[in-house]
PDB file of N, CA and C in Angstrom:
ATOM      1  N   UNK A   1       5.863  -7.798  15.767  1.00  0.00           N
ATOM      2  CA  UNK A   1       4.962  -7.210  14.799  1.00  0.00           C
ATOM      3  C   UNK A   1       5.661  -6.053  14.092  1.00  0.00           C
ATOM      4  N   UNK A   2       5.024  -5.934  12.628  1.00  0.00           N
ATOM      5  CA  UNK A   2       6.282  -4.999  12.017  1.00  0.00           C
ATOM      6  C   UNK A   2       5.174  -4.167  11.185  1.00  0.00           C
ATOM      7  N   UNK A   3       5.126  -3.335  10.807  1.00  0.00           N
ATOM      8  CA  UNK A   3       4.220  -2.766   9.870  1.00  0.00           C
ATOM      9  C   UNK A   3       4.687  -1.984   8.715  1.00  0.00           C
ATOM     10  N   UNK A   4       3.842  -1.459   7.692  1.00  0.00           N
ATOM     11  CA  UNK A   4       4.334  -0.336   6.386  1.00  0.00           C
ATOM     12  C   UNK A   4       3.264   0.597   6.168  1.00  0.00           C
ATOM     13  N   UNK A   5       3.638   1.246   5.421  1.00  0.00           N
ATOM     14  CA  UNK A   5       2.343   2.260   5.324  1.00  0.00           C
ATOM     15  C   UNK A   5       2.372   2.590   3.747  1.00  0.00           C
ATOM     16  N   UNK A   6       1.890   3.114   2.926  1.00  0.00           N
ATOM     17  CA  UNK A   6       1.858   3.690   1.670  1.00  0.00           C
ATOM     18  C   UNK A   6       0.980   4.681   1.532  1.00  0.00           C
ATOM     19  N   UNK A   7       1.319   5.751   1.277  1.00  0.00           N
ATOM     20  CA  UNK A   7       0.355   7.158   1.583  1.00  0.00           C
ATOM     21  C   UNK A   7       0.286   8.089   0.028  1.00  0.00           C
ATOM     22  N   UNK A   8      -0.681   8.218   0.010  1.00  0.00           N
ATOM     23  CA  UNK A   8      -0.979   9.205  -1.619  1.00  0.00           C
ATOM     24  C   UNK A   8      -1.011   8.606  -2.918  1.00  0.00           C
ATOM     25  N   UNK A   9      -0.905   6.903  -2.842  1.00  0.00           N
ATOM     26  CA  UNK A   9      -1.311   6.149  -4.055  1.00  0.00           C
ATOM     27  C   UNK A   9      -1.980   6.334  -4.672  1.00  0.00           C
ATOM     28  N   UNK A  10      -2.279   6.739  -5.946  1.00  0.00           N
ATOM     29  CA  UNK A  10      -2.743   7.078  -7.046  1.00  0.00           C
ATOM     30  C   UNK A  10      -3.864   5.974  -7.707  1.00  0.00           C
ATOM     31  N   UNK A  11      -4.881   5.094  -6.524  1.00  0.00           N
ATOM     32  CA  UNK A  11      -5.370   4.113  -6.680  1.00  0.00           C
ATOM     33  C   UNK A  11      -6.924   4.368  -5.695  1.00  0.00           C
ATOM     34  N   UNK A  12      -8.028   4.033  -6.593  1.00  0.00           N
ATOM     35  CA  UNK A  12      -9.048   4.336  -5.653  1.00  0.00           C
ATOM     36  C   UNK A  12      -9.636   2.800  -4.374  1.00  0.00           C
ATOM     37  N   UNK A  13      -9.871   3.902  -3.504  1.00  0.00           N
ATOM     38  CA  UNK A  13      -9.498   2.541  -2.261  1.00  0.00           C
ATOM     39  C   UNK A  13     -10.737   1.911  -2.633  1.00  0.00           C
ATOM     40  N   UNK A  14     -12.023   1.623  -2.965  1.00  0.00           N
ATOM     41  CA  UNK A  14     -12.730   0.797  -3.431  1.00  0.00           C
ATOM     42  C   UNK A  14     -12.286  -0.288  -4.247  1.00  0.00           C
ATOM     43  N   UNK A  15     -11.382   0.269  -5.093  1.00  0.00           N
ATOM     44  CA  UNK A  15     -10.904  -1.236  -6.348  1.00  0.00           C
ATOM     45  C   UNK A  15      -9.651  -1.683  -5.363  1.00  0.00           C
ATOM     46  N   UNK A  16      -9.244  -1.111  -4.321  1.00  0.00           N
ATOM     47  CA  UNK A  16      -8.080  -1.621  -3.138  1.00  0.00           C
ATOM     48  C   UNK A  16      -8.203  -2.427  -2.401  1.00  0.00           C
ATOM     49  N   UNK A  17      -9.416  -1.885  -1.846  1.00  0.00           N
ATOM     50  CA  UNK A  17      -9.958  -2.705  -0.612  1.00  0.00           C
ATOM     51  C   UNK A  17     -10.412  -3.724  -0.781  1.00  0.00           C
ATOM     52  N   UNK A  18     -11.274  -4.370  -2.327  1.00  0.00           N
ATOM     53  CA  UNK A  18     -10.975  -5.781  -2.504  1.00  0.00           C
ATOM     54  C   UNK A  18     -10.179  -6.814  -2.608  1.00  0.00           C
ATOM     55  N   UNK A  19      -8.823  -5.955  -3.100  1.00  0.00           N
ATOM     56  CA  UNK A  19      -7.870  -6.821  -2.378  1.00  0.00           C
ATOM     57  C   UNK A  19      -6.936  -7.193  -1.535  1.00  0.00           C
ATOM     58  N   UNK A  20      -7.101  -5.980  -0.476  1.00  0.00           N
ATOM     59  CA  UNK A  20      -6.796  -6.487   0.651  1.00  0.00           C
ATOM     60  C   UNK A  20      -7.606  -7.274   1.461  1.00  0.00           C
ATOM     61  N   UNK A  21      -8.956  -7.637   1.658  1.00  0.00           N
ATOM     62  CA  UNK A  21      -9.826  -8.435   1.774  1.00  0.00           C
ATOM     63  C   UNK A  21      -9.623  -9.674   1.750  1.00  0.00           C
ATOM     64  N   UNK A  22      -9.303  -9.631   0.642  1.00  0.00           N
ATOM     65  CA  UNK A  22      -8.394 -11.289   0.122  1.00  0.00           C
ATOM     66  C   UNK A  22      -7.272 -11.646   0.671  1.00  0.00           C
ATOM     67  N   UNK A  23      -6.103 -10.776   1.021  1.00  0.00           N
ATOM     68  CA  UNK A  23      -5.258 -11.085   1.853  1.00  0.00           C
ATOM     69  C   UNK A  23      -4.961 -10.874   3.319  1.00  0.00           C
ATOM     70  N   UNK A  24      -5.895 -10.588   4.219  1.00  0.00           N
ATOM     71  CA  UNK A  24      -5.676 -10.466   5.262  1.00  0.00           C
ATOM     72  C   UNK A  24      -6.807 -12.031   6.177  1.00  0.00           C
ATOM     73  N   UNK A  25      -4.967 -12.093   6.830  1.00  0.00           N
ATOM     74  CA  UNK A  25      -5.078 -13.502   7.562  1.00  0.00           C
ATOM     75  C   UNK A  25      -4.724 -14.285   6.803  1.00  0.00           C
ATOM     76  N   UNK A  26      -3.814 -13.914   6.001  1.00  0.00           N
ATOM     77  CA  UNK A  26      -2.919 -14.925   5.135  1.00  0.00           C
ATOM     78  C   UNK A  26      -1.853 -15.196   5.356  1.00  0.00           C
ATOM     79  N   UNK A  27      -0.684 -15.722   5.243  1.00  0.00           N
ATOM     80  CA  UNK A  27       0.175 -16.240   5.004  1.00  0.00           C
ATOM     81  C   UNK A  27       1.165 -14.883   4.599  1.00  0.00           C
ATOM     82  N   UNK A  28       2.225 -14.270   4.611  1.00  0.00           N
ATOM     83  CA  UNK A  28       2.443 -13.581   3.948  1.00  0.00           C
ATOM     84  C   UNK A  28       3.538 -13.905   2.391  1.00  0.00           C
ATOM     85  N   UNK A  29       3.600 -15.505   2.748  1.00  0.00           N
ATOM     86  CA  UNK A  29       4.283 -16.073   1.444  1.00  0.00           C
ATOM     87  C   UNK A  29       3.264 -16.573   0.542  1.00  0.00           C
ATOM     88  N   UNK A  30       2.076 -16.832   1.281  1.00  0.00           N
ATOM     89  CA  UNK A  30       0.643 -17.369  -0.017  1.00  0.00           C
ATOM     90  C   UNK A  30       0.146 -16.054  -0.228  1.00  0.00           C
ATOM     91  N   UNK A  31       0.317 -14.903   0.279  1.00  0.00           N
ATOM     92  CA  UNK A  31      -0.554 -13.974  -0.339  1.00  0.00           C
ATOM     93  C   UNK A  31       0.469 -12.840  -1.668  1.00  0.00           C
ATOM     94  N   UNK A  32       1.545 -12.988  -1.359  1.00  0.00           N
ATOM     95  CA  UNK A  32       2.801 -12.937  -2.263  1.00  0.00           C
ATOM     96  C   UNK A  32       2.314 -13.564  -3.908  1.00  0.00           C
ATOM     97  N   UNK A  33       2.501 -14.630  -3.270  1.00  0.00           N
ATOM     98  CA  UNK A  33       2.348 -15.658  -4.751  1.00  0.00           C
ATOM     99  C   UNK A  33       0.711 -15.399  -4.979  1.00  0.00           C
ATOM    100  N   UNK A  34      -0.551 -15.366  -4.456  1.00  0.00           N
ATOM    101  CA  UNK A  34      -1.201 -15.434  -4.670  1.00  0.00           C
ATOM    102  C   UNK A  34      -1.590 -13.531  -5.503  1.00  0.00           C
ATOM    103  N   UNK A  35      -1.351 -12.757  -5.329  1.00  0.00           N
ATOM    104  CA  UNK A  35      -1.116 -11.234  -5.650  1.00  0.00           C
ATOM    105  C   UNK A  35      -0.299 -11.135  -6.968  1.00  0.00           C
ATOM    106  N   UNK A  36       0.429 -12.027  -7.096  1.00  0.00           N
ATOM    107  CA  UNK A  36       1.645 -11.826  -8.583  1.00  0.00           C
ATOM    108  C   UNK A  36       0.636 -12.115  -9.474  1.00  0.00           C
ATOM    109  N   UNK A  37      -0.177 -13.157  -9.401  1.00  0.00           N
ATOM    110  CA  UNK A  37      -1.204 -13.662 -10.887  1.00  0.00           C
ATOM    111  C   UNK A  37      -2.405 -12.599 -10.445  1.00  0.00           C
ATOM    112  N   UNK A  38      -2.966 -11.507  -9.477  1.00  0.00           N
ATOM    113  CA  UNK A  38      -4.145 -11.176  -9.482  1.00  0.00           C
ATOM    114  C   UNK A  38      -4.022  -9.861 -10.749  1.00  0.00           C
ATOM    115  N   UNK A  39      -4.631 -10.065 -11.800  1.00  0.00           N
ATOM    116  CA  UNK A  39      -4.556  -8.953 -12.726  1.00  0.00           C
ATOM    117  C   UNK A  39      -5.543  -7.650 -12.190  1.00  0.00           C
ATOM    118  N   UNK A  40      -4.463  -6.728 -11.639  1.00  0.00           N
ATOM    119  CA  UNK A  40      -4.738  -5.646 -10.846  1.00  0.00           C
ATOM    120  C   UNK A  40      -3.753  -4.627 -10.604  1.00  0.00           C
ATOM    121  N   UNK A  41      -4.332  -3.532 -10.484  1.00  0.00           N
ATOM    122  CA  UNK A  41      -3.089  -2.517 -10.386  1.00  0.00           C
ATOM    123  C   UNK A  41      -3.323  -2.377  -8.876  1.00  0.00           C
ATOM    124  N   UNK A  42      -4.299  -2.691  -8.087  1.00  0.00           N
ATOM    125  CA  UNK A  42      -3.808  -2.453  -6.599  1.00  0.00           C
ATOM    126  C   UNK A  42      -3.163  -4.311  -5.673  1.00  0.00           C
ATOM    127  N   UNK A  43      -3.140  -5.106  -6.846  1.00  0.00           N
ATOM    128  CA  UNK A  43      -2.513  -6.431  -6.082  1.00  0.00           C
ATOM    129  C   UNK A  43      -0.708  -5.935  -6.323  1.00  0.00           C
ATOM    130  N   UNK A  44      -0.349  -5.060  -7.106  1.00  0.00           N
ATOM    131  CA  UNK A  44       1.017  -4.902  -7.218  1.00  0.00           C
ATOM    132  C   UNK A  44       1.420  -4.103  -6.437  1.00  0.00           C
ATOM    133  N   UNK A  45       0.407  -3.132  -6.322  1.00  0.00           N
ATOM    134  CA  UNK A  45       0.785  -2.222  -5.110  1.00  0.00           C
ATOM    135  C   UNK A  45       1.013  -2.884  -3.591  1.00  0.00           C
ATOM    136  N   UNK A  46      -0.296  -3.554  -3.676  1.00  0.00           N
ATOM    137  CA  UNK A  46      -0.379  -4.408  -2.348  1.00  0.00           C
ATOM    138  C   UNK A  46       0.843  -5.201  -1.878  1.00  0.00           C
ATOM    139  N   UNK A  47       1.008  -6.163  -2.624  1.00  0.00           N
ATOM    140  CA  UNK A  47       2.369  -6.777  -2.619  1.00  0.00           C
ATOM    141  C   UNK A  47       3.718  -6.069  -2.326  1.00  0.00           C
ATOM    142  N   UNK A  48       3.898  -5.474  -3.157  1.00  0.00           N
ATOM    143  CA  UNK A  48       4.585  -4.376  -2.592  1.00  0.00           C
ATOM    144  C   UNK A  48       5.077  -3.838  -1.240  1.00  0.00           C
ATOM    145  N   UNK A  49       3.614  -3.256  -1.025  1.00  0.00           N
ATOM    146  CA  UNK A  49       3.713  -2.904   0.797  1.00  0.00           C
ATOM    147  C   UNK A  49       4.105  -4.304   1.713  1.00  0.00           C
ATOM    148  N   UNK A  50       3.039  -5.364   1.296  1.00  0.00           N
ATOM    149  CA  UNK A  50       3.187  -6.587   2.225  1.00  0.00           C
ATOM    150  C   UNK A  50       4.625  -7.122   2.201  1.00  0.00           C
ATOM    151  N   UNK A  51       5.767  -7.278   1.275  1.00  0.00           N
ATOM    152  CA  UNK A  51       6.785  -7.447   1.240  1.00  0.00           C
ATOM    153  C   UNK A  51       7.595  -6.472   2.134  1.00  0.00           C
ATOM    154  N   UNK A  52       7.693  -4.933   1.771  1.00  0.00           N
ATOM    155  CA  UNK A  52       8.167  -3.716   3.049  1.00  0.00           C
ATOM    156  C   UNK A  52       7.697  -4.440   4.502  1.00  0.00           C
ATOM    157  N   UNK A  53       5.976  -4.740   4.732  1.00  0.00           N
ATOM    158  CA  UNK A  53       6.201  -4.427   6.149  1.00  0.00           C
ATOM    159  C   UNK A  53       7.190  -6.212   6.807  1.00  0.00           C
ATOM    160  N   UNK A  54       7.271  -6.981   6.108  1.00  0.00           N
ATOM    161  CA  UNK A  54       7.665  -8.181   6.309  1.00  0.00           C
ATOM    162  C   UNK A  54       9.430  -7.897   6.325  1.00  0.00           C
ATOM    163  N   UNK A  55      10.118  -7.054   5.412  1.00  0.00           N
ATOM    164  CA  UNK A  55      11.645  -6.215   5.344  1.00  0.00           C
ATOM    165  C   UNK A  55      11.601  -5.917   6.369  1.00  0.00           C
ATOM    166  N   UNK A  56      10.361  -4.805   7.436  1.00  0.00           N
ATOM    167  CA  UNK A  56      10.611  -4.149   8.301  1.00  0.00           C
ATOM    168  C   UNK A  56      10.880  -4.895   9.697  1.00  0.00           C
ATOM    169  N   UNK A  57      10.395  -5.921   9.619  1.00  0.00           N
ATOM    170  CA  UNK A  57      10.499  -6.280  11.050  1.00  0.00           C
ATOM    171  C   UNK A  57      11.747  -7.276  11.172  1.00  0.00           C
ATOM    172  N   UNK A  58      12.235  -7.732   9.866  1.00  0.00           N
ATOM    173  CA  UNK A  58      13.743  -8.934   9.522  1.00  0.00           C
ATOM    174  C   UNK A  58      12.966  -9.638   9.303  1.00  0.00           C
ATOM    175  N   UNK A  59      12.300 -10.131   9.077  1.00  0.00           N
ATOM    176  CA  UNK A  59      11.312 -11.463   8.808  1.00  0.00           C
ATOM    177  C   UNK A  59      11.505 -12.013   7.630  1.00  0.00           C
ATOM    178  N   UNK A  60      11.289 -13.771   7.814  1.00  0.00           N
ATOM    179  CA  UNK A  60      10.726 -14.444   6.248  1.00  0.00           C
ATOM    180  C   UNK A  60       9.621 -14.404   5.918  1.00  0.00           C
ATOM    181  N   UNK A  61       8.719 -14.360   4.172  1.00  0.00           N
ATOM    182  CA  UNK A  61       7.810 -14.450   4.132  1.00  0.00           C
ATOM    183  C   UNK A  61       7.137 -16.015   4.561  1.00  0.00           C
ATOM    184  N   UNK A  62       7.805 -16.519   4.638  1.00  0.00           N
ATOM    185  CA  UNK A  62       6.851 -17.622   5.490  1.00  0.00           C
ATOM    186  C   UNK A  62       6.826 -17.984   6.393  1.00  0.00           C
ATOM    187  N   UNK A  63       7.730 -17.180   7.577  1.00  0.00           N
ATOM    188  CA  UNK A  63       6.960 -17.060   9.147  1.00  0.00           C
ATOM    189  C   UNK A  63       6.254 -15.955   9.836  1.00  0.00           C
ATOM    190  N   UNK A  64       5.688 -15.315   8.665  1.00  0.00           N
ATOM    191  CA  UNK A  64       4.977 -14.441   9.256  1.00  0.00           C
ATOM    192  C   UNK A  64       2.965 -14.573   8.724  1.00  0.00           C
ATOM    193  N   UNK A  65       2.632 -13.717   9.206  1.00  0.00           N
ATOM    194  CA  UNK A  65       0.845 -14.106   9.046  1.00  0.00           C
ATOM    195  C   UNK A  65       0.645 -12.450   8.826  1.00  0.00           C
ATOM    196  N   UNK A  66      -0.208 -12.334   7.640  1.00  0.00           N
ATOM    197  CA  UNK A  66      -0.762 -10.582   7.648  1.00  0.00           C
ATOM    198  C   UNK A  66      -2.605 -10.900   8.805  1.00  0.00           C
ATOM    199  N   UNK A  67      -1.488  -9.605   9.764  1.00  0.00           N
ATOM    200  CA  UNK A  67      -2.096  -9.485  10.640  1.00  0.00           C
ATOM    201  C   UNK A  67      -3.728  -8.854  10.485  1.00  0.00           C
ATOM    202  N   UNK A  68      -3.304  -7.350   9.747  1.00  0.00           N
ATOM    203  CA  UNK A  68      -3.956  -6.545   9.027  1.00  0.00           C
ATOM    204  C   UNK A  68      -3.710  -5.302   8.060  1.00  0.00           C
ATOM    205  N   UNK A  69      -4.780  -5.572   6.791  1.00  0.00           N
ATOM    206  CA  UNK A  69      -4.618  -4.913   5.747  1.00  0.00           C
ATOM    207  C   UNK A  69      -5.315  -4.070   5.738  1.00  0.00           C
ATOM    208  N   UNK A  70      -5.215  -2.291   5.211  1.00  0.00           N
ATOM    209  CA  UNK A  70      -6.182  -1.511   5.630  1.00  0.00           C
ATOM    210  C   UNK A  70      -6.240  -0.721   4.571  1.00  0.00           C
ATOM    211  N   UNK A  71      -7.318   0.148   4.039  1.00  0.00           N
ATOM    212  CA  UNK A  71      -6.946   0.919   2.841  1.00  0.00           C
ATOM    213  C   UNK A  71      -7.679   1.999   3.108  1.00  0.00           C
ATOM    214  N   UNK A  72      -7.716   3.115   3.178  1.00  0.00           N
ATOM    215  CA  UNK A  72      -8.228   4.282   3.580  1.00  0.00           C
ATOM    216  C   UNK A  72      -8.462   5.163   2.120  1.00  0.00           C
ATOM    217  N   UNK A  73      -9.433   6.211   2.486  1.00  0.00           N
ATOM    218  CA  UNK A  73      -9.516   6.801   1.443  1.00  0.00           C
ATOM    219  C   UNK A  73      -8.727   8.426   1.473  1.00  0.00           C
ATOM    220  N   UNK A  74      -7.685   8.935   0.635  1.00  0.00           N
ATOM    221  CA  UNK A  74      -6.634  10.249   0.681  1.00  0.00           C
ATOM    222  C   UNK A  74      -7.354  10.643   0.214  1.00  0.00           C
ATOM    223  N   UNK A  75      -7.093  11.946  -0.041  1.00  0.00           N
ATOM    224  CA  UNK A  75      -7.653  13.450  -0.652  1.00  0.00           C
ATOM    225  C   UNK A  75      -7.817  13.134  -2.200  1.00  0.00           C
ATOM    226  N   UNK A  76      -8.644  13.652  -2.687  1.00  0.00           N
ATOM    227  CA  UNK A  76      -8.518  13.392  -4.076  1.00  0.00           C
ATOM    228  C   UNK A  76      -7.945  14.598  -4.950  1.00  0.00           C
ATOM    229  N   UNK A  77      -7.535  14.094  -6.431  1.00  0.00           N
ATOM    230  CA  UNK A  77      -7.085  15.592  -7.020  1.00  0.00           C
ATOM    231  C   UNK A  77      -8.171  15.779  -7.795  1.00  0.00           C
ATOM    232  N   UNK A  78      -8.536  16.902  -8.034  1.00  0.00           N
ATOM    233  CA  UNK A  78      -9.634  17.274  -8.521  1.00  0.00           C
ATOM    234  C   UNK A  78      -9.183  18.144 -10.131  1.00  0.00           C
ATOM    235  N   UNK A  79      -9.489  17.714 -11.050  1.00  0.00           N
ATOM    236  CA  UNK A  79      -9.707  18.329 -12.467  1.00  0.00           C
ATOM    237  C   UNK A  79     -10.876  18.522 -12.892  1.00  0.00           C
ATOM    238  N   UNK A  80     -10.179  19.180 -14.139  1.00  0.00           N
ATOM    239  CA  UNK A  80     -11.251  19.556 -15.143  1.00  0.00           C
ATOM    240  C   UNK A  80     -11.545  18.942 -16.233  1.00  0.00           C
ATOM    241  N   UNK A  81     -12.832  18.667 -17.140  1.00  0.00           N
ATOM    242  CA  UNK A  81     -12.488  18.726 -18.282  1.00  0.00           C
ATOM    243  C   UNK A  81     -13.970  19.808 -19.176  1.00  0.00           C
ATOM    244  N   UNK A  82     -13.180  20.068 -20.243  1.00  0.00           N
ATOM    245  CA  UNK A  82     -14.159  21.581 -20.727  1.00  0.00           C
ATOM    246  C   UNK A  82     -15.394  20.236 -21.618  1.00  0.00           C
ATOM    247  N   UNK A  83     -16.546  21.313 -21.254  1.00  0.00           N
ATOM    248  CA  UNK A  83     -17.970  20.375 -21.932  1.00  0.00           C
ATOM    249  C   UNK A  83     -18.466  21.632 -23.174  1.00  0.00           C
ATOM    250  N   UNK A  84     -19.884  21.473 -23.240  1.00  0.00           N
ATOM    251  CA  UNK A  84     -20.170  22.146 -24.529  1.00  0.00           C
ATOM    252  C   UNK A  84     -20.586  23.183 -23.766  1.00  0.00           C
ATOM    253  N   UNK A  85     -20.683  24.327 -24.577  1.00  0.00           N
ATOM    254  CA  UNK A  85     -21.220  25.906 -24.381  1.00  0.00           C
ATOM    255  C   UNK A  85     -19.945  26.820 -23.032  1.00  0.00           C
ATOM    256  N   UNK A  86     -19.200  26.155 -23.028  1.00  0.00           N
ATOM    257  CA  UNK A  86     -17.935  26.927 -22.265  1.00  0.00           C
ATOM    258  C   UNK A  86     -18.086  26.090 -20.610  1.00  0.00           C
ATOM    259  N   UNK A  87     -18.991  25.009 -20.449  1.00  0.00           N
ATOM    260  CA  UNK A  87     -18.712  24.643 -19.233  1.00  0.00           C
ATOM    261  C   UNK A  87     -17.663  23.764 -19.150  1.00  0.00           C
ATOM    262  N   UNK A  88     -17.373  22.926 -17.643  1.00  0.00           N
ATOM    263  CA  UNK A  88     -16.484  22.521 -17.423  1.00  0.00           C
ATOM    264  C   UNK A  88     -17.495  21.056 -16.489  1.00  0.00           C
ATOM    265  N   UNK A  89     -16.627  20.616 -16.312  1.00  0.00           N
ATOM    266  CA  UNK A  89     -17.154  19.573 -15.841  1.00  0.00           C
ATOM    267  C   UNK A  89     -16.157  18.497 -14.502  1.00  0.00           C
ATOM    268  N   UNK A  90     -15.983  18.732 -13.064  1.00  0.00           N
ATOM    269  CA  UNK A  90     -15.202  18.263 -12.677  1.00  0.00           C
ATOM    270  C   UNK A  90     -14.854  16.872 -12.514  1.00  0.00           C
ATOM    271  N   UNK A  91     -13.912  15.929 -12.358  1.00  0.00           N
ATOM    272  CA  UNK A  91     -13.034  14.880 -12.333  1.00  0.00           C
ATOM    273  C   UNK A  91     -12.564  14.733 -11.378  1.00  0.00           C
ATOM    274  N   UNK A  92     -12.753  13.923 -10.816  1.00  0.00           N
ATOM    275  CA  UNK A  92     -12.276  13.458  -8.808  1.00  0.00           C
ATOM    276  C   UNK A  92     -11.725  12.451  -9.291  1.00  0.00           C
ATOM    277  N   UNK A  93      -9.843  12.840  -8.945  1.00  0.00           N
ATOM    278  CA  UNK A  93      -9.291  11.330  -9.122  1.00  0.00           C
ATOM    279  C   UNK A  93      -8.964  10.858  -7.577  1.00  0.00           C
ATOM    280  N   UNK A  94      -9.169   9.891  -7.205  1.00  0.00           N
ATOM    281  CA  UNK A  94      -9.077   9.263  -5.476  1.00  0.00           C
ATOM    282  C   UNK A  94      -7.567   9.342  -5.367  1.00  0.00           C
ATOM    283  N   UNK A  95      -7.082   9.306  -4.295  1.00  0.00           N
ATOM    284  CA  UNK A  95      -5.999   8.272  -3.632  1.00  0.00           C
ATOM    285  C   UNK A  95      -6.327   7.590  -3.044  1.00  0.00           C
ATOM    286  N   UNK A  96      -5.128   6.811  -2.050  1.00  0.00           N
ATOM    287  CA  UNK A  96      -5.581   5.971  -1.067  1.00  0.00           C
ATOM    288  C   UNK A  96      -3.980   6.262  -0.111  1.00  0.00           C
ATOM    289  N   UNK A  97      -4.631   5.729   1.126  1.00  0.00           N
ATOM    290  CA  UNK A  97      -3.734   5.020   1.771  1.00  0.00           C
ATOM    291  C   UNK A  97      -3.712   3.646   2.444  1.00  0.00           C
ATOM    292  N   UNK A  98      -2.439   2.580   2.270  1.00  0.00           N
ATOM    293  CA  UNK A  98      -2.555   2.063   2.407  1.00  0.00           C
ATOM    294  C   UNK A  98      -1.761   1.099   3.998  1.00  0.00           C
ATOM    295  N   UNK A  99      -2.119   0.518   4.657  1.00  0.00           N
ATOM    296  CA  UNK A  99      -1.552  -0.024   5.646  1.00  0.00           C
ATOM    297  C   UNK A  99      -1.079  -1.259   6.205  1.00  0.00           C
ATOM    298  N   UNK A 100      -0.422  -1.959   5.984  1.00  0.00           N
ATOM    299  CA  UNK A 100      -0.497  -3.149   6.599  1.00  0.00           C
ATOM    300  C   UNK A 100       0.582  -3.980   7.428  1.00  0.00           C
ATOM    301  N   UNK A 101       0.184  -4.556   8.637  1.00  0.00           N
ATOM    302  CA  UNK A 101       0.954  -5.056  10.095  1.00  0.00           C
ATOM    303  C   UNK A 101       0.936  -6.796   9.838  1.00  0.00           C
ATOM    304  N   UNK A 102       2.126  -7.323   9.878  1.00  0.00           N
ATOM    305  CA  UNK A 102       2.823  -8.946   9.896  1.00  0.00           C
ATOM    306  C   UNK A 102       3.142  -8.917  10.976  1.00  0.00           C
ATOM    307  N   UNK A 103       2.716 -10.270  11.610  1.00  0.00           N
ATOM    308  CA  UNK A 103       3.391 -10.671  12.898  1.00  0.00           C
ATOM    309  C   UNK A 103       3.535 -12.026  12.733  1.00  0.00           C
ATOM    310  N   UNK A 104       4.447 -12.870  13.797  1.00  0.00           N
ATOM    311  CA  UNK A 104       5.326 -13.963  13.615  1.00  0.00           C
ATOM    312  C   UNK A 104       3.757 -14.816  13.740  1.00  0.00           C
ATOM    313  N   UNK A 105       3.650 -16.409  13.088  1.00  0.00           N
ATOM    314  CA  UNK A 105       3.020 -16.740  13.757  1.00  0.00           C
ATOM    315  C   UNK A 105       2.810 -17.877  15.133  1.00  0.00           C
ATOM    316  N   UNK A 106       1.453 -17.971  15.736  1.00  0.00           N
ATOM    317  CA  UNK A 106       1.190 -18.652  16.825  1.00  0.00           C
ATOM    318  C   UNK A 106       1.470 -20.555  16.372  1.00  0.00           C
ATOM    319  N   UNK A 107       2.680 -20.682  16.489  1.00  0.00           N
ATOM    320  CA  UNK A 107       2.687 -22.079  16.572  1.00  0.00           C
ATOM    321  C   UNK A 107       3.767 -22.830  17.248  1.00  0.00           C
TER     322      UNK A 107
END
């Protein structure tokens, strides 16, 4: 079993966590190919990691299985933007972190 991590992504884990959803208990060569066509800024990220933790352990993507995908919610950065009569109005941008463990599979 091999794992990766991605920490302080600039991605809110709600629009994340749907797609790791989709790829966990996959294949880690169908969820590859299946992530390149998902029009998304967290399937590129995703992919991404799932490729690292599959590097990490020496592995091919097609003898391994995503074990589990996890997406947590990081600190957010917090802005401003100015409104009418001198107020302000704050802006919560999310991070995330992200996690995910490949292991060989049972066959």
């Amino acid at each position: 079993m091999s794992k990766a991590v991605l920490r302080f992504i600039r991605l809110s884990p709600t629009k994340a966590r749907l797609v790791a959803r989709e790829v966990q208990g996959m294949n880690a060569e169908e969820a590859l190919a299946a992530l390149e066509f998902t029009p998304n800024k967290a399937a590129k990220v995703i992919s991404k990691v799932i490729a690292s933790a599959v590097a990490n352990g020496g592995y091919e993507p097609e003898e391994v299985v995503i074990t589990s995908c996890r997406v947590d919610r990081g600190p957010y950065l917090k802005r401003f933007r100015p409104r009418a009569r001198g107020r302000a109005s704050r802006i919560m941008k999310p991070t995330s972190h992200i996690y995910v463990e490949v292991a060989k599979k049972d066959s």
